[in-house]
Protein backbone atom coordinates (compact mmCIF):
# COMPACT_ATOMS: atom_id res chain seq x y z
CA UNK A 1 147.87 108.53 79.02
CA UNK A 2 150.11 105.41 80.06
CA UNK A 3 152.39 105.86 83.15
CA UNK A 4 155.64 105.53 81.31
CA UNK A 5 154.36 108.67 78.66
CA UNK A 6 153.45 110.63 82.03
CA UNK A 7 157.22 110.02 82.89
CA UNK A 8 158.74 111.23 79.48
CA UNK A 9 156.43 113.64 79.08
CA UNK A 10 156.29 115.12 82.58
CA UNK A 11 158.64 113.79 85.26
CA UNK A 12 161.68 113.71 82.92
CA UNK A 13 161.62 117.50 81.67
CA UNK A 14 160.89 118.77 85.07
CA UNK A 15 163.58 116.99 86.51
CA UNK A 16 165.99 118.32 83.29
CA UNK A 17 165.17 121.29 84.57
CA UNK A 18 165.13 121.55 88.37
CA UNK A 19 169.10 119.86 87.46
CA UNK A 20 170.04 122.61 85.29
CA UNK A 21 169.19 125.15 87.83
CA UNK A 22 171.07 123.35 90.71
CA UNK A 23 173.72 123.56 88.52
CA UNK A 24 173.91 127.07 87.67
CA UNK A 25 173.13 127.14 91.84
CA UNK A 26 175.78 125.30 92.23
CA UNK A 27 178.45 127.47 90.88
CA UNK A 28 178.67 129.87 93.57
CA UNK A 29 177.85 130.67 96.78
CA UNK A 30 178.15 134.63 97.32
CA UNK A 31 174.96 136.45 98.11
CA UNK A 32 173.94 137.49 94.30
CA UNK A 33 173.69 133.97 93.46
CA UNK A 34 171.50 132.80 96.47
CA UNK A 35 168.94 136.27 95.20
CA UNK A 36 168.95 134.63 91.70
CA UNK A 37 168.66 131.43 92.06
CA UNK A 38 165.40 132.82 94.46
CA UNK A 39 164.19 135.03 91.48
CA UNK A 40 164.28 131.76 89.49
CA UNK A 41 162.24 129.66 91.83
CA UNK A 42 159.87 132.34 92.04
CA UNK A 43 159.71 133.78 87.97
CA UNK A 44 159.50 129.29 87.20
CA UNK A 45 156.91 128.43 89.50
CA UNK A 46 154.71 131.87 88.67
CA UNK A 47 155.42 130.87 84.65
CA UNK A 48 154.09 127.37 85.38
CA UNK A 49 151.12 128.45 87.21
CA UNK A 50 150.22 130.80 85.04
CA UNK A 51 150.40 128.16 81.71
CA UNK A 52 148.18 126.33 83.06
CA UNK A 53 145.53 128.68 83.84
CA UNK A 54 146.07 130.16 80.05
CA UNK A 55 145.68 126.20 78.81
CA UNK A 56 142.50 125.70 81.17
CA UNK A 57 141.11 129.44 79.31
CA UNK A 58 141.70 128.17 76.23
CA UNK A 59 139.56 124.30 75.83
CA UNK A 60 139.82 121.10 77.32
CA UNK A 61 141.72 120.01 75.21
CA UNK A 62 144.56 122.20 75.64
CA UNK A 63 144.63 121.46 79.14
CA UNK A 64 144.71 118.19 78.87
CA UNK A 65 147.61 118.54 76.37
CA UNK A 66 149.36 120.67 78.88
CA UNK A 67 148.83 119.25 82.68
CA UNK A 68 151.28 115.74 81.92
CA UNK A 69 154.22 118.39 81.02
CA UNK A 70 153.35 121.25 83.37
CA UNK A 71 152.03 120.27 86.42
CA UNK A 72 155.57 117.87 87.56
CA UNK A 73 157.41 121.43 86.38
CA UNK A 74 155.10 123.16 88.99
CA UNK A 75 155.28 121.05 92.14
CA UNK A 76 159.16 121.15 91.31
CA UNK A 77 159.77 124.43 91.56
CA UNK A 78 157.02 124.41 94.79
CA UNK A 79 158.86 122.22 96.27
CA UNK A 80 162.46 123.75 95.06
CA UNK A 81 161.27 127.05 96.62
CA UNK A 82 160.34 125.55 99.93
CA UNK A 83 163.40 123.63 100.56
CA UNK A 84 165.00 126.86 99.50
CA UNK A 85 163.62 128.88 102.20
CA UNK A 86 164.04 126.35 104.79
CA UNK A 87 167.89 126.10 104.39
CA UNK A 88 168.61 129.25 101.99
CA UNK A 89 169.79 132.20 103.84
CA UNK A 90 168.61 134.81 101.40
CA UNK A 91 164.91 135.27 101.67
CA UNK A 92 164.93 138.52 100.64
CA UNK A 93 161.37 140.41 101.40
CA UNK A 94 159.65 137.09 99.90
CA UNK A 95 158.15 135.90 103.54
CA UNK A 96 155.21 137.86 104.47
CA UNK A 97 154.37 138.92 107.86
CA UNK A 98 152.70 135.83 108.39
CA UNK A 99 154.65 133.43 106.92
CA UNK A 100 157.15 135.19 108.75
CA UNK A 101 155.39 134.64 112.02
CA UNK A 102 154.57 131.04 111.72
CA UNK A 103 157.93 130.11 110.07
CA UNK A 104 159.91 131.78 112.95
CA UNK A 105 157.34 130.02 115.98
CA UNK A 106 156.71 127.09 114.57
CA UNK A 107 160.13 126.05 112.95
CA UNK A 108 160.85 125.70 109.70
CA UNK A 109 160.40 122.33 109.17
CA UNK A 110 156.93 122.22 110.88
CA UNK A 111 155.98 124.73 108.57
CA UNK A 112 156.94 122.94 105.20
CA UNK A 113 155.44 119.76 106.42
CA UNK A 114 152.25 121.45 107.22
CA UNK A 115 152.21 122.93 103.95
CA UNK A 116 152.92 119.59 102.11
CA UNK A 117 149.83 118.14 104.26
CA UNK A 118 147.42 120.16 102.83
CA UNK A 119 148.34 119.73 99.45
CA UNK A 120 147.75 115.94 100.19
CA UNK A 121 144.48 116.72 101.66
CA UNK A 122 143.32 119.07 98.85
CA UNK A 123 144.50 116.48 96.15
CA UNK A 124 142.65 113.62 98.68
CA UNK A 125 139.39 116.19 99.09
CA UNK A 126 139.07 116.04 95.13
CA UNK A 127 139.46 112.50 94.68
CA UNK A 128 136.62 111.79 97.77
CA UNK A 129 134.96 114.24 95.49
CA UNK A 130 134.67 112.84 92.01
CA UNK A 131 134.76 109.30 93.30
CA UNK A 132 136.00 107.87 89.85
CA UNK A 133 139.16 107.11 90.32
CA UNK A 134 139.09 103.04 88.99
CA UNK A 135 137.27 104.57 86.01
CA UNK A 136 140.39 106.42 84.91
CA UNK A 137 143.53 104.32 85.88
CA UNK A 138 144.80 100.83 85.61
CA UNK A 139 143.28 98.47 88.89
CA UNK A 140 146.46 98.04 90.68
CA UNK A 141 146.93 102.38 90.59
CA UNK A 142 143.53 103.17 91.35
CA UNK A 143 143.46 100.60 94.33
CA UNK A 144 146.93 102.28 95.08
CA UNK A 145 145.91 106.19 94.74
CA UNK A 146 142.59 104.86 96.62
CA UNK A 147 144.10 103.68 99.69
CA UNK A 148 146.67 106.74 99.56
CA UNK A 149 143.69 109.35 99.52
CA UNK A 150 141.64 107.55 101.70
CA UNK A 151 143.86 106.63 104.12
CA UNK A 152 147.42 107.19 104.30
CA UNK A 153 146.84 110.82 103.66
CA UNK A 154 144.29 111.62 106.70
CA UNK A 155 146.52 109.83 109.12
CA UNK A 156 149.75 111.55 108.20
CA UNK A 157 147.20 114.66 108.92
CA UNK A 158 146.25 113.70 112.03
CA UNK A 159 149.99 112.73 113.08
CA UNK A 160 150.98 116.11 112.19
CA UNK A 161 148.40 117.25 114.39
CA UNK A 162 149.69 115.28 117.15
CA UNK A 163 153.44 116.75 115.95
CA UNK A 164 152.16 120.40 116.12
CA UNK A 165 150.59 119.84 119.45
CA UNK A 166 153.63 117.76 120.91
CA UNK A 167 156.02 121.24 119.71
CA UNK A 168 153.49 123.59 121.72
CA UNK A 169 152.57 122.22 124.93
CA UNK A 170 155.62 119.56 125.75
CA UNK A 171 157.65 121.47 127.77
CA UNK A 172 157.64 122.52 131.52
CA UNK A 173 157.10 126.24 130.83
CA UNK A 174 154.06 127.60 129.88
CA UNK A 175 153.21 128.44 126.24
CA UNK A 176 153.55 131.49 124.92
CA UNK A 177 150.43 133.03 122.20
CA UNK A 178 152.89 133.26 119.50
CA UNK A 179 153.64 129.65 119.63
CA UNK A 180 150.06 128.73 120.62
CA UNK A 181 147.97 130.34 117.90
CA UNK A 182 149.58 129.57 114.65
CA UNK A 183 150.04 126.01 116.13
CA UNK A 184 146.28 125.58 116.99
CA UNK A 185 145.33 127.29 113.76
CA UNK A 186 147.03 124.79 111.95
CA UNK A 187 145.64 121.56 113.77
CA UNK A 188 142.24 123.26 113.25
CA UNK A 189 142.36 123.43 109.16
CA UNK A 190 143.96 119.50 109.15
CA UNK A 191 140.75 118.49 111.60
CA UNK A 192 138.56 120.49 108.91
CA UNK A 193 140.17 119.00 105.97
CA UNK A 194 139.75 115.39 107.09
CA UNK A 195 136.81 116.28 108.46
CA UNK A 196 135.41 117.50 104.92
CA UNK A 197 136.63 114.60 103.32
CA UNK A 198 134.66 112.17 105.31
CA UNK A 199 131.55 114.88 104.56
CA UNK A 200 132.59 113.63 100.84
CA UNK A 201 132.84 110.24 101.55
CA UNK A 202 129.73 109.50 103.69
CA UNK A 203 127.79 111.13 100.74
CA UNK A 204 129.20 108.86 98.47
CA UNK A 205 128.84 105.53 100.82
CA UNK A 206 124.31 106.96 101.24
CA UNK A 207 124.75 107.22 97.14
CA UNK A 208 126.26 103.73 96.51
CA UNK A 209 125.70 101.69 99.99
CA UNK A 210 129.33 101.95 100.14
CA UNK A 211 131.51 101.37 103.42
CA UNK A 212 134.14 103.80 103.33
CA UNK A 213 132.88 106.15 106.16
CA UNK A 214 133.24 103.00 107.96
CA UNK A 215 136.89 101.88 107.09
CA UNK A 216 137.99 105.69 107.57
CA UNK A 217 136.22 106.34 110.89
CA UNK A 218 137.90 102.76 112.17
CA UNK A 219 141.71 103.68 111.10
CA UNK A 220 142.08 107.47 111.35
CA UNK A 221 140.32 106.67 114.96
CA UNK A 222 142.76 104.18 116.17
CA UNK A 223 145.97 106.41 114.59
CA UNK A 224 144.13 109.24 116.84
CA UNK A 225 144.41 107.36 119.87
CA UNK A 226 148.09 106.13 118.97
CA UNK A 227 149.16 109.89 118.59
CA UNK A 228 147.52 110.69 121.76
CA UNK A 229 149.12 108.22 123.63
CA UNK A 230 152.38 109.21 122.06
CA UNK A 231 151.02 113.25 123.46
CA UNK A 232 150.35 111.95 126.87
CA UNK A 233 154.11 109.85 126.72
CA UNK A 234 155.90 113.25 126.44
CA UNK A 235 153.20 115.79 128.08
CA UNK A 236 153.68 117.06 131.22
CA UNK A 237 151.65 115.50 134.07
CA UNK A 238 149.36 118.61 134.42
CA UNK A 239 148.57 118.82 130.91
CA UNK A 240 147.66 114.94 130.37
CA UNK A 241 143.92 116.49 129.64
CA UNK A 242 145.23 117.41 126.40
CA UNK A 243 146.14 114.09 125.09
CA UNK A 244 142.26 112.79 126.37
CA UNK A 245 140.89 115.82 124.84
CA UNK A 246 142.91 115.08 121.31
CA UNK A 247 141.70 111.63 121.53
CA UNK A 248 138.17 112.51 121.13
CA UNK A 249 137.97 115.38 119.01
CA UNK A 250 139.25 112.75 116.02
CA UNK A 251 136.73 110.17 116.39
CA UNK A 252 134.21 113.39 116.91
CA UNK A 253 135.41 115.22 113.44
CA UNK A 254 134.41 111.90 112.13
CA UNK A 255 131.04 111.58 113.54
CA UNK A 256 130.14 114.96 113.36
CA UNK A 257 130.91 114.60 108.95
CA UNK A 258 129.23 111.67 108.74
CA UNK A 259 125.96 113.04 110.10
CA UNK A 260 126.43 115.81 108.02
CA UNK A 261 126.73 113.61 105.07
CA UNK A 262 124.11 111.06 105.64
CA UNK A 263 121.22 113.19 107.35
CA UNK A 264 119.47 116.29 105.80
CA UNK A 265 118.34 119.32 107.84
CA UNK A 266 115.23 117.18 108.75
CA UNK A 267 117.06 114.13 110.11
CA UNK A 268 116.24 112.13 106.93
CA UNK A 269 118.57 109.51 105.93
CA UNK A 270 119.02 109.34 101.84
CA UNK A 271 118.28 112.54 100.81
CA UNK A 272 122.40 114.42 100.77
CA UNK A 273 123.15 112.72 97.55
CA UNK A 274 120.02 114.24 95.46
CA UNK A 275 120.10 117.52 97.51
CA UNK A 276 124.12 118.08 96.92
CA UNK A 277 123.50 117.33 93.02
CA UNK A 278 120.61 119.68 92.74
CA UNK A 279 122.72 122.71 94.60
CA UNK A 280 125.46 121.59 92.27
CA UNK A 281 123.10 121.72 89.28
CA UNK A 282 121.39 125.43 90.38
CA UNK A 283 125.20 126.82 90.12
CA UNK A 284 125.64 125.41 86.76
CA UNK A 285 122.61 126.70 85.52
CA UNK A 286 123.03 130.53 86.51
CA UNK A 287 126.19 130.00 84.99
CA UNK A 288 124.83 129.01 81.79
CA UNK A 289 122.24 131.87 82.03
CA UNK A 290 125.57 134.48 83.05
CA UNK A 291 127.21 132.98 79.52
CA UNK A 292 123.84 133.95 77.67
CA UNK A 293 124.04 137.39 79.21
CA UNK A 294 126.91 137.56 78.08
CA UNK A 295 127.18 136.29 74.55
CA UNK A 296 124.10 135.95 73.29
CA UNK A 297 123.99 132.19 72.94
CA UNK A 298 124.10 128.88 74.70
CA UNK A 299 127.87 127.69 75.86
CA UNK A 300 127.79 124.23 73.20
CA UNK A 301 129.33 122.64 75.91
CA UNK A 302 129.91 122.67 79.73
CA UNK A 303 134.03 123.08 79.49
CA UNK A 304 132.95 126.66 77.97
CA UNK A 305 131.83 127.71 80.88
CA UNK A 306 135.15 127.10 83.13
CA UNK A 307 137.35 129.38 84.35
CA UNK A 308 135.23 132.79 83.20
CA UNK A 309 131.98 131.78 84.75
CA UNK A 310 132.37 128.59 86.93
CA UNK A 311 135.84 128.19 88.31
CA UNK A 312 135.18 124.08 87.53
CA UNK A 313 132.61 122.50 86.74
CA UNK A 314 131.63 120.13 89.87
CA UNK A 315 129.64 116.37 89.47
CA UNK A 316 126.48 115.35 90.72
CA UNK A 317 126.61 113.16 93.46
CA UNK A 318 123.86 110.06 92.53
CA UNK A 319 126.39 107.43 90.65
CA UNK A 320 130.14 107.36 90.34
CA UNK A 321 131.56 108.20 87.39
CA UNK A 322 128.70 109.62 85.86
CA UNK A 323 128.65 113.25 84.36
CA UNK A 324 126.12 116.37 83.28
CA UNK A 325 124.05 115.52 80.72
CA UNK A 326 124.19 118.53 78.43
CA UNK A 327 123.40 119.39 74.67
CA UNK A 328 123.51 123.00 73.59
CA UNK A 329 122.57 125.35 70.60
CA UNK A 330 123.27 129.29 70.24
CA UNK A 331 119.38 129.22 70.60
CA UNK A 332 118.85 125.75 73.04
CA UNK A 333 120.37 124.11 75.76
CA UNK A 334 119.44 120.95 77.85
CA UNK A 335 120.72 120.15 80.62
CA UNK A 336 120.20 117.47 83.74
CA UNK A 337 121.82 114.54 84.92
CA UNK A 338 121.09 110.82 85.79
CA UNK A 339 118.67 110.03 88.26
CA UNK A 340 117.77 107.52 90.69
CA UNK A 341 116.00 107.87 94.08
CA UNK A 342 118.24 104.94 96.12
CA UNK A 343 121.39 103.27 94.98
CA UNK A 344 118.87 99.83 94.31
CA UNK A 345 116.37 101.95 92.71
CA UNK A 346 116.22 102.22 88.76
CA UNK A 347 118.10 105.35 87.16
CA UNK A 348 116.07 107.75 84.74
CA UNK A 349 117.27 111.39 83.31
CA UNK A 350 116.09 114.36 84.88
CA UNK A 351 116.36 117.29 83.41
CA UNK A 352 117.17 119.97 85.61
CA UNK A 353 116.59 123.28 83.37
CA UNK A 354 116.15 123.93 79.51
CA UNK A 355 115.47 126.60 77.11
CA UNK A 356 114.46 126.67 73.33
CA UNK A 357 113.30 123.95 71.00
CA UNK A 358 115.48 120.48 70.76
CA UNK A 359 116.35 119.61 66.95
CA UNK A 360 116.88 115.76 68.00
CA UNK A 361 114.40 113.88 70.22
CA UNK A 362 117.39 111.88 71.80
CA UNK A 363 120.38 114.02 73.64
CA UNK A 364 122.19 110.64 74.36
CA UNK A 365 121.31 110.93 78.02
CA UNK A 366 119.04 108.45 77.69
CA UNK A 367 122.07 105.63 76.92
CA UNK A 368 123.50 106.85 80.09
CA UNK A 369 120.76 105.41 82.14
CA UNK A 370 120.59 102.39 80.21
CA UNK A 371 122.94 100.29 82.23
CA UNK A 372 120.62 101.39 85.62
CA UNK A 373 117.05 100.80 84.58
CA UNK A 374 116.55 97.93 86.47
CA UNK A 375 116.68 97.64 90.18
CA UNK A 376 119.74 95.85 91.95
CA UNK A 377 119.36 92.24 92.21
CA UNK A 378 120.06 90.27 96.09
């Protein structure tokens, strides 16, 4: 789907409609309105959500269909509702006690940034993930959405960090624990969210010879000592250590994810790429075998198998772009992926698990591996 159908079919209905309600907002400003304009924000966003998991029960297909249209509705009224409760005065029992607690000692707008972070680093996390990115958009917006995900978003992570710690520790008195823990618990899932990521990534760069550990390690490193130079600029002069001690915990996320990405439990380089896939693959199979349990047949395809038995279906980790290789009968299934030891080492198809009789010789797998059978050329 082009860009400009994205906008008409997506961006323009969801901004139709996020108008209309600021319109009917917009007519008054007495207490019953500020409740139902809340009750709209909440009923809109749990109706969006809630379409798309019925589309993603119901086939590929239909979720494809429906993500253009309802996902721009969704992060509206996500969006709509947290602006809402940052400068609406009618909140109504809709904070929880924690919510509560972190809104009220870490400031509203903290809060909502924070919040907006780790969307970015979720949607950056999948993208690191799948690793096909150029596959599926135009050059120039896959170069774009690359750099975003790979880049921008883990600095503006670690700059929030920075922000969170600045809020805590700045001033002359000492910090109290209701500041201090939601604060700290907040820098600690951005340092394990980038932190993943570059897991993701250094798995991809042993799969491909790829450099972009490298590039990440290099940037988000010198952003960490910018922000803790910008710490130590406004920190006390008794709690300077906290600036030093921010300045290597970044560069130390990133070393610490690497190794986990690049080494196995033995200390053997090469290996995280074929190990990941196979873990991947063992959770794929038991859910086939959960599906036969269930139905008494084969799923005829993977997508069958998501939401009820696998919440999504995740891809092996041994070429970009590549997916499950997968043919299946109420009686037969075959499944495996494509194979190769090395990224210069030729590809074949391994088959990871089967049951019954095949009524082809060729599943098409085979073609898949074509364009890898010989080794890389220098």
């Amino acid at each position: 789907m082009s860009l400009i159908q994205s906008l008409f079919l997506g961006i323009l209905p969801a901004s139709i409609l996020m108008w209309m309600g600021n319109l009917v907002r917009a007519t008054s400003t007495d207490e019953k309105t500020g409740k139902d304009w809340l009750f709209f924000l909440l009923s809109g966003f749990g109706l969006s959500i809630a379409a798309l998991a019925i589309a993603a029960s119901i086939s590929e297909y239909a979720i494809s269909l429906s993500v253009p249209v309802l996902l721009p509705i969704t992060f509206g009224f996500a969006l709509s509702l947290g602006f809402h409760l940052v400068r609406g005065k009618h909140t109504g029992k809709t904070k929880t006690a924690l919510t509560w607690f972190g809104w009220n000692q870490n400031g509203k707008t903290y809060l909502l940034l924070f919040a907006i972070e780790v969307i970015l680093l979720g949607v950056s996390i999948r993208v690191a993930d799948t690793n096909h990115m150029a596959d599926t958009t135009p050059h120039w917006l896959g170069s774009m959405l690359s750099t975003t995900s790979y880049i921008i978003v883990p600095w503006l992570g670690i700059v929030m960090a920075a922000l969170l710690i600045r809020r805590v520790f700045s001033s002359e008195q000492p910090p109290t624990w209701h500041s201090t823990i939601p604060a700290l618990l907040m820098v600690t899932t951005l340092f394990l969210m980038i932190g993943y990521q570059a897991l993701l990534i250094s798995m991809w760069d042993v799969a491909t010879d790829g450099l972009g550990w490298v590039f990440l390690w290099l940037t988000s490193s010198t952003i960490g000592i910018g922000s803790a130079i910008f710490i130590a600029w406004i920190m006390p002069r008794k709690r300077i250590w906290i600036a030093i001690l921010f300045a290597l915990i970044v560069p130390s996320v990133l070393l610490v994810a690497r190794n986990l990405g690049t080494y196995d439990r033995d200390h053997k380089w090469g290996t995280t790429p074929i190990i990941t896939t196979e873990r991947r693959a063992d959770r794929i199979d038991k859910a086939i075998q959960r599906y036969y349990e269930k139905n008494n047949r084969y799923p005829q395809a993977l997508s069958d198998l998501t939401p009820r038995y696998l919440l999504y279906i995740p891809n092996p980790y041994i070429i970009p772009g590549q997916d499950w290789c997968y043919e299946g009968e109420a009686d037969y299934y075959q499944f495996g992926y494509v194979y190769r030891q090395y990224f210069s080492t030729p590809a074949s198809v391994r088959i990871h698990s089967s049951a019954g009789k095949p009524f082809t010789s060729n599943w098409g797998c085979e073609d898949e591996a074509e364009p890898y059978a010989k080794p890389l050329g220098f």
